[in-house]
PDB file of N, CA and C in Angstrom:
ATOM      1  N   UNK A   1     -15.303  -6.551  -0.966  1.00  0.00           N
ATOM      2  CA  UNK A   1     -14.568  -6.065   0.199  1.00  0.00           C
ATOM      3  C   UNK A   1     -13.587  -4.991  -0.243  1.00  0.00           C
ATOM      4  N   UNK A   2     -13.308  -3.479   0.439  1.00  0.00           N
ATOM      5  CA  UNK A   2     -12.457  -2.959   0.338  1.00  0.00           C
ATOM      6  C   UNK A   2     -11.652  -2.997   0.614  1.00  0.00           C
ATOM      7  N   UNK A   3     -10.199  -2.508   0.303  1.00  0.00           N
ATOM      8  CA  UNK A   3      -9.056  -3.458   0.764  1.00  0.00           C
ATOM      9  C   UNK A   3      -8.500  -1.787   1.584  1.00  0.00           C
ATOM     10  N   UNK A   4      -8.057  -1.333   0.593  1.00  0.00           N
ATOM     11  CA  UNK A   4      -7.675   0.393   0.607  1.00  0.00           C
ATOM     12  C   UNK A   4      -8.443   1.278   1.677  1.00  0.00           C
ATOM     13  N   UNK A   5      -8.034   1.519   2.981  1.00  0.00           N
ATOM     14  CA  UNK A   5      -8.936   2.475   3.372  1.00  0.00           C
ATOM     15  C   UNK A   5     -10.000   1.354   4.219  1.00  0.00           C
ATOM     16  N   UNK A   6      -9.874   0.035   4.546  1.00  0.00           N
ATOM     17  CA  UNK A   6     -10.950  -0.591   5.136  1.00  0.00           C
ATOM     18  C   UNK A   6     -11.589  -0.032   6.650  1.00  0.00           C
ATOM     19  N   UNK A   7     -12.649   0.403   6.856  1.00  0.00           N
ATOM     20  CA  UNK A   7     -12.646   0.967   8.108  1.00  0.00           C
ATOM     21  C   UNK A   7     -12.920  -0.373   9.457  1.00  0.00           C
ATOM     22  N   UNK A   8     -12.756  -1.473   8.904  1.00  0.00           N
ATOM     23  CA  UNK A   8     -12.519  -2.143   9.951  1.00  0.00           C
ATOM     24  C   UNK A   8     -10.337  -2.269  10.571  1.00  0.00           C
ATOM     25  N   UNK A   9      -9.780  -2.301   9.782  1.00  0.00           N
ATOM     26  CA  UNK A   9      -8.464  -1.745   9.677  1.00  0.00           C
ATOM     27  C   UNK A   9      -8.504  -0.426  10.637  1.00  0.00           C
ATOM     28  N   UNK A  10      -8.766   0.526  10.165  1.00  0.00           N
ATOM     29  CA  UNK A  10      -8.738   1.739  10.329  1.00  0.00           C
ATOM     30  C   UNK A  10      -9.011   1.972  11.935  1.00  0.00           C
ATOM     31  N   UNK A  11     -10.469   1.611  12.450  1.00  0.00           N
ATOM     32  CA  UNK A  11     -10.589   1.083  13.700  1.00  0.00           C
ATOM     33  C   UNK A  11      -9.732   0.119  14.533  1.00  0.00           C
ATOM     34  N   UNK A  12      -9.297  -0.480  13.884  1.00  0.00           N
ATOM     35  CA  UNK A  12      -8.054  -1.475  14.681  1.00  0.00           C
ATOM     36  C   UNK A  12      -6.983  -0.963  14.586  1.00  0.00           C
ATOM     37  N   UNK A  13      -6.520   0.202  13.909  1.00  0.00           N
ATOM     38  CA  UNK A  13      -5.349   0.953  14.100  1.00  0.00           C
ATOM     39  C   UNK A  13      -5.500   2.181  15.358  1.00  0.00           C
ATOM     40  N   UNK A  14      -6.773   2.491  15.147  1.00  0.00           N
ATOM     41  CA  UNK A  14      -7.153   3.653  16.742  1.00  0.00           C
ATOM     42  C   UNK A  14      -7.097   3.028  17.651  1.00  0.00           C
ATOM     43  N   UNK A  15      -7.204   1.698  17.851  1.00  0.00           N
ATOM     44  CA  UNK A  15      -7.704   0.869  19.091  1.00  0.00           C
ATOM     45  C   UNK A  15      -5.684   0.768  19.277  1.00  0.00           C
ATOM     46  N   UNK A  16      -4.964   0.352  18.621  1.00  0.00           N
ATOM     47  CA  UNK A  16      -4.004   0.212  19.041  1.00  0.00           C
ATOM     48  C   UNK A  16      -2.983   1.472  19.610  1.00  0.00           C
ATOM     49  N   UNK A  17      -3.162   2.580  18.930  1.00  0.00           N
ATOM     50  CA  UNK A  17      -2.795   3.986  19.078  1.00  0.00           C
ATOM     51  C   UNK A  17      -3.239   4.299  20.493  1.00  0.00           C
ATOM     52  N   UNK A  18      -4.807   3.983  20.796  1.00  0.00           N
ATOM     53  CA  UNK A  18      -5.247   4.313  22.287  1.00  0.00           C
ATOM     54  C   UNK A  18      -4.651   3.526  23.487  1.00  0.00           C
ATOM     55  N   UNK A  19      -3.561   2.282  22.640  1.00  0.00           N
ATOM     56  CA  UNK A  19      -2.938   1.600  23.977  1.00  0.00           C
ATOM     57  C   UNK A  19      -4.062  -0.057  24.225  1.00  0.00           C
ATOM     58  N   UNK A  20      -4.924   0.136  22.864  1.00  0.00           N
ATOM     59  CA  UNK A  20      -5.919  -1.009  23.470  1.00  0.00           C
ATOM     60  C   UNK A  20      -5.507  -2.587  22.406  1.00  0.00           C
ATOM     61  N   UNK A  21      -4.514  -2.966  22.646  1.00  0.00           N
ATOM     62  CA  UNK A  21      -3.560  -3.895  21.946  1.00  0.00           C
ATOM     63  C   UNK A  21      -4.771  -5.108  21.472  1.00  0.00           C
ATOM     64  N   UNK A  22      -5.256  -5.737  22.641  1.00  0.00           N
ATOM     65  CA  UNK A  22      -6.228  -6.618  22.071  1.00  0.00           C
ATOM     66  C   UNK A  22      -7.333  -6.284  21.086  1.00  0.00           C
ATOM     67  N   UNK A  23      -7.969  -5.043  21.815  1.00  0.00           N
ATOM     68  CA  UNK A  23      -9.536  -4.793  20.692  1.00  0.00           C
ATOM     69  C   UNK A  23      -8.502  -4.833  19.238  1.00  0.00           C
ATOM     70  N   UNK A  24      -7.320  -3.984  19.711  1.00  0.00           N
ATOM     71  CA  UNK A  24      -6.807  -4.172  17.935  1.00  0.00           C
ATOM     72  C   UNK A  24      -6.619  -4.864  17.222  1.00  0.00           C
ATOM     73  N   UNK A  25      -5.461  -6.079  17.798  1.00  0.00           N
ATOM     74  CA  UNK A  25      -5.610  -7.668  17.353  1.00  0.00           C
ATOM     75  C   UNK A  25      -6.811  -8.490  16.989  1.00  0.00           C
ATOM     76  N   UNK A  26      -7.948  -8.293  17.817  1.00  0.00           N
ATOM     77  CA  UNK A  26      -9.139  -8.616  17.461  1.00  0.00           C
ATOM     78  C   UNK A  26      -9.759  -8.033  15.987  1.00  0.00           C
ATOM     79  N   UNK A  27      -9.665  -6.480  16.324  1.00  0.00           N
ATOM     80  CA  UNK A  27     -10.038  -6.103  14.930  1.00  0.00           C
ATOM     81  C   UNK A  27      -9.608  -6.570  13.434  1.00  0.00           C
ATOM     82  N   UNK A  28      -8.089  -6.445  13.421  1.00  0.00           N
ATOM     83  CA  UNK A  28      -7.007  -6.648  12.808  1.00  0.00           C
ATOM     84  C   UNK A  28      -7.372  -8.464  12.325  1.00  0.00           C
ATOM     85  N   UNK A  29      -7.559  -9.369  13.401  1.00  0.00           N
ATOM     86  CA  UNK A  29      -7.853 -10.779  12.568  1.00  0.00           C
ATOM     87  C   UNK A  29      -9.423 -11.145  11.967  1.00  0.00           C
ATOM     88  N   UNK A  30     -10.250  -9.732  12.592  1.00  0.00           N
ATOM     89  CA  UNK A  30     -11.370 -10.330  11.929  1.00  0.00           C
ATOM     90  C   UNK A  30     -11.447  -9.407  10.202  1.00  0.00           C
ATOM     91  N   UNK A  31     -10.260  -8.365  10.329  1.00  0.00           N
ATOM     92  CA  UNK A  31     -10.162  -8.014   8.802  1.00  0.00           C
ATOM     93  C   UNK A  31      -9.832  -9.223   7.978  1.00  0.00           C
ATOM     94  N   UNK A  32      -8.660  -9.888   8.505  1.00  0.00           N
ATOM     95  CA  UNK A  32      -7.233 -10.818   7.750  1.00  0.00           C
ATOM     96  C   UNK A  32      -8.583 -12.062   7.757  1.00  0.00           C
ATOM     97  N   UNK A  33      -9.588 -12.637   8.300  1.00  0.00           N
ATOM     98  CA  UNK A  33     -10.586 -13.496   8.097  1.00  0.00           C
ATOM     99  C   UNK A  33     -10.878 -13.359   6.994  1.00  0.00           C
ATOM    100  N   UNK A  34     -11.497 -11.825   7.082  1.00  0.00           N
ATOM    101  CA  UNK A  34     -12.523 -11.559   6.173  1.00  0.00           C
ATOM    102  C   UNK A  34     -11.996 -11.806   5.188  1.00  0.00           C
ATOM    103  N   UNK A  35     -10.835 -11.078   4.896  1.00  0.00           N
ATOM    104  CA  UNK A  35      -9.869 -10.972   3.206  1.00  0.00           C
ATOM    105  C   UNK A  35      -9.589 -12.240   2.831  1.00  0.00           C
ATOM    106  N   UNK A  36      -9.395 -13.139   3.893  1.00  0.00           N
ATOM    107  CA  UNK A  36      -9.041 -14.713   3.771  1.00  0.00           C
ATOM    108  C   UNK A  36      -9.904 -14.985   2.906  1.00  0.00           C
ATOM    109  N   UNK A  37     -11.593 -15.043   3.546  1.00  0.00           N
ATOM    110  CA  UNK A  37     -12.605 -15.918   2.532  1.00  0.00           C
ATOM    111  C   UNK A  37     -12.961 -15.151   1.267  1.00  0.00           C
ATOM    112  N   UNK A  38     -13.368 -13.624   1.363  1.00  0.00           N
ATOM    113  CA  UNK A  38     -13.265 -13.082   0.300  1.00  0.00           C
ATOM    114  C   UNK A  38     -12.396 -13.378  -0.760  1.00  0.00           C
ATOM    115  N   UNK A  39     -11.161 -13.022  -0.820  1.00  0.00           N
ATOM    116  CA  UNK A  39     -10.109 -13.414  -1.995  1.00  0.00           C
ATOM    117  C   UNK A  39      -9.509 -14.466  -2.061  1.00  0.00           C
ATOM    118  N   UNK A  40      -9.674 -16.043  -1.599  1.00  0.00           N
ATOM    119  CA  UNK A  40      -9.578 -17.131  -1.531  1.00  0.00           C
ATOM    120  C   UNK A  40      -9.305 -17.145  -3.333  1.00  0.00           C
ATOM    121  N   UNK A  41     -10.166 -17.166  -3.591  1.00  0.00           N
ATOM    122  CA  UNK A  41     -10.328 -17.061  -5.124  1.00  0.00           C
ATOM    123  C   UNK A  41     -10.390 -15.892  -6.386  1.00  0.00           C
ATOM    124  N   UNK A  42     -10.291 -15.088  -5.685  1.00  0.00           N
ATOM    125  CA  UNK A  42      -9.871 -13.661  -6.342  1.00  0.00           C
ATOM    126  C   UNK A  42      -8.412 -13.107  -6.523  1.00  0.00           C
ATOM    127  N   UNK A  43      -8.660 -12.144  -7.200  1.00  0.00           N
ATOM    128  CA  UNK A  43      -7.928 -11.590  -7.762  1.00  0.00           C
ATOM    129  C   UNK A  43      -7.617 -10.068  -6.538  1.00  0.00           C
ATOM    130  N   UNK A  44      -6.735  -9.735  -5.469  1.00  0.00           N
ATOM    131  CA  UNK A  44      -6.406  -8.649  -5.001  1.00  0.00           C
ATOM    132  C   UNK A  44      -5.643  -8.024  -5.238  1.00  0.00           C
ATOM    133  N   UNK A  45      -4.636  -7.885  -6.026  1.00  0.00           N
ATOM    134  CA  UNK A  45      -4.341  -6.817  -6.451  1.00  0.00           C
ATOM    135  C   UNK A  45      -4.229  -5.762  -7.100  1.00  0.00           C
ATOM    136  N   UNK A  46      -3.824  -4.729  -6.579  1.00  0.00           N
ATOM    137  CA  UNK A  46      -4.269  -3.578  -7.329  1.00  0.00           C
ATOM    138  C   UNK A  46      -3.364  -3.229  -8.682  1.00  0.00           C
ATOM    139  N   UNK A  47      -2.170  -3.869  -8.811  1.00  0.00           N
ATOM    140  CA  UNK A  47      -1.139  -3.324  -9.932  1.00  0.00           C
ATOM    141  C   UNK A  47      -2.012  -3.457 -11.010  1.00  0.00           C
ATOM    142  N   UNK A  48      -2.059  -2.749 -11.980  1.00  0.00           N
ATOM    143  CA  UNK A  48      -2.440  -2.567 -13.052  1.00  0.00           C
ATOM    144  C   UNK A  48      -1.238  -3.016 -14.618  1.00  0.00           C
ATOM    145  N   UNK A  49       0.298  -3.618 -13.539  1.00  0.00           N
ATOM    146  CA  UNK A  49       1.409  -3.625 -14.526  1.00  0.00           C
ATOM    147  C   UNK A  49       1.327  -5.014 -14.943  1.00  0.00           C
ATOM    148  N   UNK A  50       1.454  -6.089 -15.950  1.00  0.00           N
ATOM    149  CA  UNK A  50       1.646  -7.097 -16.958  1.00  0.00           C
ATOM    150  C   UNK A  50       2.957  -7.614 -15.601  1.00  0.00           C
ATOM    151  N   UNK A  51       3.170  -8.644 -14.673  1.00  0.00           N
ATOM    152  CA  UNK A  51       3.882  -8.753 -13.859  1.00  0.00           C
ATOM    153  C   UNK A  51       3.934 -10.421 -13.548  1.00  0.00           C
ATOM    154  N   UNK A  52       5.010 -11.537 -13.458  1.00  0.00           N
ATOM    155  CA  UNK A  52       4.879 -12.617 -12.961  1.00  0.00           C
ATOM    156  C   UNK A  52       4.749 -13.136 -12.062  1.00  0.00           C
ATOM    157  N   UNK A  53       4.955 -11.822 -10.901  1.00  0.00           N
ATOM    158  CA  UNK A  53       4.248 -11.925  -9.236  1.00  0.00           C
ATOM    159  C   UNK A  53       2.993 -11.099  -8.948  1.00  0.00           C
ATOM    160  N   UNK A  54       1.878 -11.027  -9.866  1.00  0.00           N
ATOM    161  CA  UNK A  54       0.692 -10.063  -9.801  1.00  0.00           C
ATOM    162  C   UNK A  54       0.198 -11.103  -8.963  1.00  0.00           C
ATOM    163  N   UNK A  55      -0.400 -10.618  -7.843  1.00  0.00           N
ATOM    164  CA  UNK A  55      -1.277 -11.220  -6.773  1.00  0.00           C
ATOM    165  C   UNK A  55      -0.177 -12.178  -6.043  1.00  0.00           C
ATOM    166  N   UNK A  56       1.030 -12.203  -5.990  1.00  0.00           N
ATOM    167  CA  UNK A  56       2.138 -12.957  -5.075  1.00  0.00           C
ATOM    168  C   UNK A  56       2.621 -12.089  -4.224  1.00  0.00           C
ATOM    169  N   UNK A  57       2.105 -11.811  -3.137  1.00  0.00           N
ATOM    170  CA  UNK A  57       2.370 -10.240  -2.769  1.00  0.00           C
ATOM    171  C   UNK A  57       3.826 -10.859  -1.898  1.00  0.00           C
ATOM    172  N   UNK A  58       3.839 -11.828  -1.376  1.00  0.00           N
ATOM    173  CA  UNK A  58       5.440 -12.855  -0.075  1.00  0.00           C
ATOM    174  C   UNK A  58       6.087 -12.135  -1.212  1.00  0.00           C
ATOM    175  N   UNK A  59       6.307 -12.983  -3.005  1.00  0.00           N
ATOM    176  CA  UNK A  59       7.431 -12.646  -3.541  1.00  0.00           C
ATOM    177  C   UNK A  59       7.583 -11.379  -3.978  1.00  0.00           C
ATOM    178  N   UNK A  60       6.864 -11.183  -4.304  1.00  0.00           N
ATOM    179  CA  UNK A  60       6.652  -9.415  -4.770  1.00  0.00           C
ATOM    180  C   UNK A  60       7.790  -8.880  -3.600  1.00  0.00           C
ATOM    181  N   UNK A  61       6.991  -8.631  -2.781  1.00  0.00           N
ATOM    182  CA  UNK A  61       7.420  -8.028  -1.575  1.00  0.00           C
ATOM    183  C   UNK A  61       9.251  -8.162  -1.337  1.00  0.00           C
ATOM    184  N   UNK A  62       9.487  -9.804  -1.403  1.00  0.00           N
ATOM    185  CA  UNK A  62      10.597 -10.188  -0.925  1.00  0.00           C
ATOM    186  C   UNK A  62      11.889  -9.684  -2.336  1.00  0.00           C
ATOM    187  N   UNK A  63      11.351  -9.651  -3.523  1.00  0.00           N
ATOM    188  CA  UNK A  63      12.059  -8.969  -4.424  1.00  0.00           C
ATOM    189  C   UNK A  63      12.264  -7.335  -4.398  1.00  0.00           C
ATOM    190  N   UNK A  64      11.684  -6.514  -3.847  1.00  0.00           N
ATOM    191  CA  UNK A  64      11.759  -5.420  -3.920  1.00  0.00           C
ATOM    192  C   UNK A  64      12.546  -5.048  -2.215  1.00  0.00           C
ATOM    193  N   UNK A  65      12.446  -6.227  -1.388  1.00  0.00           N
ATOM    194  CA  UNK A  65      13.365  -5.765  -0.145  1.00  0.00           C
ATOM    195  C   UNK A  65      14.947  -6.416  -0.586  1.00  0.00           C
ATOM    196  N   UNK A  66      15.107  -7.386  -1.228  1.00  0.00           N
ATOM    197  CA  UNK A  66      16.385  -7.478  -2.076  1.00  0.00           C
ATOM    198  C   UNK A  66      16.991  -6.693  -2.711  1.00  0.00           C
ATOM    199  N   UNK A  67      16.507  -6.077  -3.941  1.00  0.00           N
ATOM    200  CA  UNK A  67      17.251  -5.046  -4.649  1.00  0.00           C
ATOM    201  C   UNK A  67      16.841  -3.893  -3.872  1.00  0.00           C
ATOM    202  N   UNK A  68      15.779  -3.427  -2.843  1.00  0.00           N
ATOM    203  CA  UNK A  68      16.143  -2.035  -2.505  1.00  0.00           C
ATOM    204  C   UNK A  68      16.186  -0.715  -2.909  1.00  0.00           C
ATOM    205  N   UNK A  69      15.803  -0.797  -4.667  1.00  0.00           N
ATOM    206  CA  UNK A  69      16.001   0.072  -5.814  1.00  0.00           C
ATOM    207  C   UNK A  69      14.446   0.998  -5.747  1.00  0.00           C
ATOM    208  N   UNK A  70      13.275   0.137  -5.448  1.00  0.00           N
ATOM    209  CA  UNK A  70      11.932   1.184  -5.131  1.00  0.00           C
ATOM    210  C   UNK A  70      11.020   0.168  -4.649  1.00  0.00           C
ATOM    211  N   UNK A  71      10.208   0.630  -4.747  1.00  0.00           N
ATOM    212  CA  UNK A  71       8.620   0.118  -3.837  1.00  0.00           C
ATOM    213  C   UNK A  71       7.602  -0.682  -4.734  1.00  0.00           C
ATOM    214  N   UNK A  72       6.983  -1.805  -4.682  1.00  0.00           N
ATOM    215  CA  UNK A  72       5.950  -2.230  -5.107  1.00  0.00           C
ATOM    216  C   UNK A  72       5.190  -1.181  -5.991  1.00  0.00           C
ATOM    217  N   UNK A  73       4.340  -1.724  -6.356  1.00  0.00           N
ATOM    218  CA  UNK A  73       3.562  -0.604  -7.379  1.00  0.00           C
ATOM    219  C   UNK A  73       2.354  -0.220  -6.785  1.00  0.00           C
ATOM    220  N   UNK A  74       1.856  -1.281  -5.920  1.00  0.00           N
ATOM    221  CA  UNK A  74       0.962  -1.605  -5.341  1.00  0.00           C
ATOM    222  C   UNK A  74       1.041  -0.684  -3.803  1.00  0.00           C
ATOM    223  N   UNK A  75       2.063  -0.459  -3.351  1.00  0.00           N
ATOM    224  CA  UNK A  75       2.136   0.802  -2.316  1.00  0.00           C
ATOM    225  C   UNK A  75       3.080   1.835  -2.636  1.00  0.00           C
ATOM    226  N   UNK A  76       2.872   2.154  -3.926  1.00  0.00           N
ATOM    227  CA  UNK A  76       3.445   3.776  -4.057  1.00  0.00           C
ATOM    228  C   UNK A  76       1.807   4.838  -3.824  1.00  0.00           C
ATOM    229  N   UNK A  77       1.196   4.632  -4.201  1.00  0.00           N
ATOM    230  CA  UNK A  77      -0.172   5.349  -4.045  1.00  0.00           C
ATOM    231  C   UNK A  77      -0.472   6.002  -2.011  1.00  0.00           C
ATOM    232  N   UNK A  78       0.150   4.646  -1.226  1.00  0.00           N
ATOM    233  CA  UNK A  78       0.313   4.945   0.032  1.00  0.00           C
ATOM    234  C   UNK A  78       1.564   5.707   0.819  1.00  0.00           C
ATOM    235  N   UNK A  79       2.486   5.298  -0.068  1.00  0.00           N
ATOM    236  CA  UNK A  79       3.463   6.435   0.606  1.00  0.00           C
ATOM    237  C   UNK A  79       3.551   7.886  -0.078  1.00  0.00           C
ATOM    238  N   UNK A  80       2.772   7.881  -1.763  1.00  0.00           N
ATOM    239  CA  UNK A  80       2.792   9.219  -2.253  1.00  0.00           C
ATOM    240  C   UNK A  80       1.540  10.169  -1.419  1.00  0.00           C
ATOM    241  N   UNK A  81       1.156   9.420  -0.619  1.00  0.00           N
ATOM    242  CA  UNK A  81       0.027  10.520   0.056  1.00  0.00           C
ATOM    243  C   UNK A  81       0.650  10.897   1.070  1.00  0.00           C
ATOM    244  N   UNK A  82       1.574  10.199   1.765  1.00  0.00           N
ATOM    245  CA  UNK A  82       2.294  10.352   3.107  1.00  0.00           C
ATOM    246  C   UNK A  82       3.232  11.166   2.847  1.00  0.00           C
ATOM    247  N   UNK A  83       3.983  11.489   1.527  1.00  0.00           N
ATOM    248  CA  UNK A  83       5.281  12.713   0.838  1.00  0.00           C
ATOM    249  C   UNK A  83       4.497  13.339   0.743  1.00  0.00           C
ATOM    250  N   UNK A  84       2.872  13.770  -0.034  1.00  0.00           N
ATOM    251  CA  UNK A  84       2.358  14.722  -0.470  1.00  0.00           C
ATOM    252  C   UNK A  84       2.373  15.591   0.976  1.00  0.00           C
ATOM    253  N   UNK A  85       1.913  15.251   1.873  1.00  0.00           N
ATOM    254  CA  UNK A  85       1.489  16.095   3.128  1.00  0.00           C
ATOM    255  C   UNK A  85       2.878  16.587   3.716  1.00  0.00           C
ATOM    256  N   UNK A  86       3.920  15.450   3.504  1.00  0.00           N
ATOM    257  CA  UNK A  86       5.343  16.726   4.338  1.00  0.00           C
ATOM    258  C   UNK A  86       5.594  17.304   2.753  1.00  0.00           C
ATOM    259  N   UNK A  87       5.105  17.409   2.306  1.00  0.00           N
ATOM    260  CA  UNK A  87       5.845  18.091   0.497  1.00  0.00           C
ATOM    261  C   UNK A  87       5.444  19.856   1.086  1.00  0.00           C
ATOM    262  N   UNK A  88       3.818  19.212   1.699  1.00  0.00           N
ATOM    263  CA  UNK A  88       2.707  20.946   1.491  1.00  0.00           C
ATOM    264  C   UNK A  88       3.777  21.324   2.659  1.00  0.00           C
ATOM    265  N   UNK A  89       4.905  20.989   3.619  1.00  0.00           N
ATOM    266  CA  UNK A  89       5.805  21.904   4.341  1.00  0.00           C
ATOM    267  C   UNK A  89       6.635  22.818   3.774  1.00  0.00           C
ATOM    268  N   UNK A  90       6.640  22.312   2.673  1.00  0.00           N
ATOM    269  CA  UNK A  90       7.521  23.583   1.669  1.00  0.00           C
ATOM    270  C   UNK A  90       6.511  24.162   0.464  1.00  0.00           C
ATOM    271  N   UNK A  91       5.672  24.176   0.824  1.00  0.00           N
ATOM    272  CA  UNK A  91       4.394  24.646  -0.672  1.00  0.00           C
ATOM    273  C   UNK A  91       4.940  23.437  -1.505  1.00  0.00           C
ATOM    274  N   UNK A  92       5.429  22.455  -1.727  1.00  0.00           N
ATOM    275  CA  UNK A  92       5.442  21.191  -2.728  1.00  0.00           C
ATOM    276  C   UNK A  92       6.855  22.107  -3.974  1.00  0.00           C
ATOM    277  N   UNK A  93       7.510  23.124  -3.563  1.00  0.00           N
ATOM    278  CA  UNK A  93       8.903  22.929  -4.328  1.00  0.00           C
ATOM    279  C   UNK A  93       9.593  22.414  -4.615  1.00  0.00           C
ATOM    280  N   UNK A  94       9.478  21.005  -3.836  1.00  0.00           N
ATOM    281  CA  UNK A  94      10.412  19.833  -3.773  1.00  0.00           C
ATOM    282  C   UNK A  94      10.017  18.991  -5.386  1.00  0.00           C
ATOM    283  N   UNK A  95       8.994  19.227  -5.673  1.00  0.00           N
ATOM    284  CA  UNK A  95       8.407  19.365  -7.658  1.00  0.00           C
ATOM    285  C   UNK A  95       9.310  19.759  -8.364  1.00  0.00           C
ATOM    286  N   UNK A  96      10.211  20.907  -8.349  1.00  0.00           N
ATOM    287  CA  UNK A  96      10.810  21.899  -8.940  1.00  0.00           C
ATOM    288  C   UNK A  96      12.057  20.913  -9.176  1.00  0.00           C
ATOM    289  N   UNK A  97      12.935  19.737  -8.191  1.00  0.00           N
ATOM    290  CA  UNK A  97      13.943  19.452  -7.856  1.00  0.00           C
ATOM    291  C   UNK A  97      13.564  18.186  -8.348  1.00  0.00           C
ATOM    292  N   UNK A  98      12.553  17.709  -8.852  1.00  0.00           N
ATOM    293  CA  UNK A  98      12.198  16.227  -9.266  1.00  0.00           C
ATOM    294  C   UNK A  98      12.209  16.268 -10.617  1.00  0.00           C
ATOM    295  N   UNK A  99      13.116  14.748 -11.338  1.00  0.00           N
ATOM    296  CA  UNK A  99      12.965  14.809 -12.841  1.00  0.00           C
ATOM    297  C   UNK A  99      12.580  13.344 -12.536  1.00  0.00           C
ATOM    298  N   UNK A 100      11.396  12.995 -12.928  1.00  0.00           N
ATOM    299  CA  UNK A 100      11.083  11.624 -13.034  1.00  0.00           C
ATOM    300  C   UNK A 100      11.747  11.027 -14.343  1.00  0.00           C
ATOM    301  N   UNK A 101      12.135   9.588 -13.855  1.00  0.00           N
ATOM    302  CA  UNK A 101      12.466   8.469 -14.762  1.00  0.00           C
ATOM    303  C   UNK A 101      12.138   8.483 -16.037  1.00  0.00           C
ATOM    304  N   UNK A 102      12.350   7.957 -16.975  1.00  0.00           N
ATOM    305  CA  UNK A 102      11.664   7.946 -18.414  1.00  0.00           C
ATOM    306  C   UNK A 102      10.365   6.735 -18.318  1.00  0.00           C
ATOM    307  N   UNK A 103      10.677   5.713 -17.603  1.00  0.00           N
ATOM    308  CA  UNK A 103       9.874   4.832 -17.325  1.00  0.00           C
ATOM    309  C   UNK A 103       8.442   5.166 -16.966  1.00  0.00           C
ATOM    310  N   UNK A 104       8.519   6.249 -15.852  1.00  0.00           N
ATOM    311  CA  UNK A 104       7.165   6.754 -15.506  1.00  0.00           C
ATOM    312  C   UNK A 104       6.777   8.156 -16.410  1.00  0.00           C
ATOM    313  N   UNK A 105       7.211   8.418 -16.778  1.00  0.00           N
ATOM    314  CA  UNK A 105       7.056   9.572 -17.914  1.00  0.00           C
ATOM    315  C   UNK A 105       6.128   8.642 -19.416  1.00  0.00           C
ATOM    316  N   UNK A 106       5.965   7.565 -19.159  1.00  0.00           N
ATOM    317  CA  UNK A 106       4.786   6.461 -20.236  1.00  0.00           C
ATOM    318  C   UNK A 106       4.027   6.509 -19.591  1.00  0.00           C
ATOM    319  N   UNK A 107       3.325   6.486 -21.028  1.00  0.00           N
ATOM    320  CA  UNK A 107       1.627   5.973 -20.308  1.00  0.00           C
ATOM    321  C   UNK A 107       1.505   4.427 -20.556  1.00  0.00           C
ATOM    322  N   UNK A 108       1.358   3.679 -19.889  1.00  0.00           N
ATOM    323  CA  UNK A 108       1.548   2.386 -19.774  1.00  0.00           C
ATOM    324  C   UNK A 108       0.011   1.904 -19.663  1.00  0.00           C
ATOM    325  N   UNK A 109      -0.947   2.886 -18.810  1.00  0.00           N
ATOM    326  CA  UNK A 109      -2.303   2.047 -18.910  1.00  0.00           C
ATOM    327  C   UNK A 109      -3.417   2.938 -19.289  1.00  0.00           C
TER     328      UNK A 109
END
């Protein structure tokens, strides 16, 4: 099952955009089914980082809305596509004004 990009998701997000609340909900629980039986026993996440909440996405989640300091690892890939597109409003100069961390400046994987 794809998780990223699922076009049953994707369809249940148009259905809700068009005002059609149920087909969406409908759509939307027969994804959260699907992922249910699929990864029952799997492994979903995508971090690639050595982590004691890998695949705990409640705590994951609930630690990073506590400190407030950055984002899961697991949805920076989704909001860096969502900066990339208002970035191309300035030709992406906003590059020029960025010194990344030392942390992400490793190659870690």
């Amino acid at each position: 099952m794809k998780i990223e990009g699922n076009q049953k998701e994707i369809d249940a997000m148009e259905q809700f955009h068009r005002g059609n609340r149920q087909q969406g909900l409908q759509l939307q629980e027969e994804f959260a089914a699907a992922f249910r039986e699929e990864y029952q026993n799997k492994d979903h996440c995508p971090c690639k980082k050595a982590c004691r909440y890998h695949g705990n996405c409640k705590e994951c989640v609930a630690i990073h809305r506590a400190h407030q300091e950055h984002v899961p690892n697991c949805m920076r890939p989704i909001i860096n596509k969502k900066l990339k597109l208002l970035s191309e409003l300035t030709e992406h100069t906003i590059a020029n004004e960025i010194k990344p961390p030392h942390e992400i400046l490793r190659k870690e994987f």
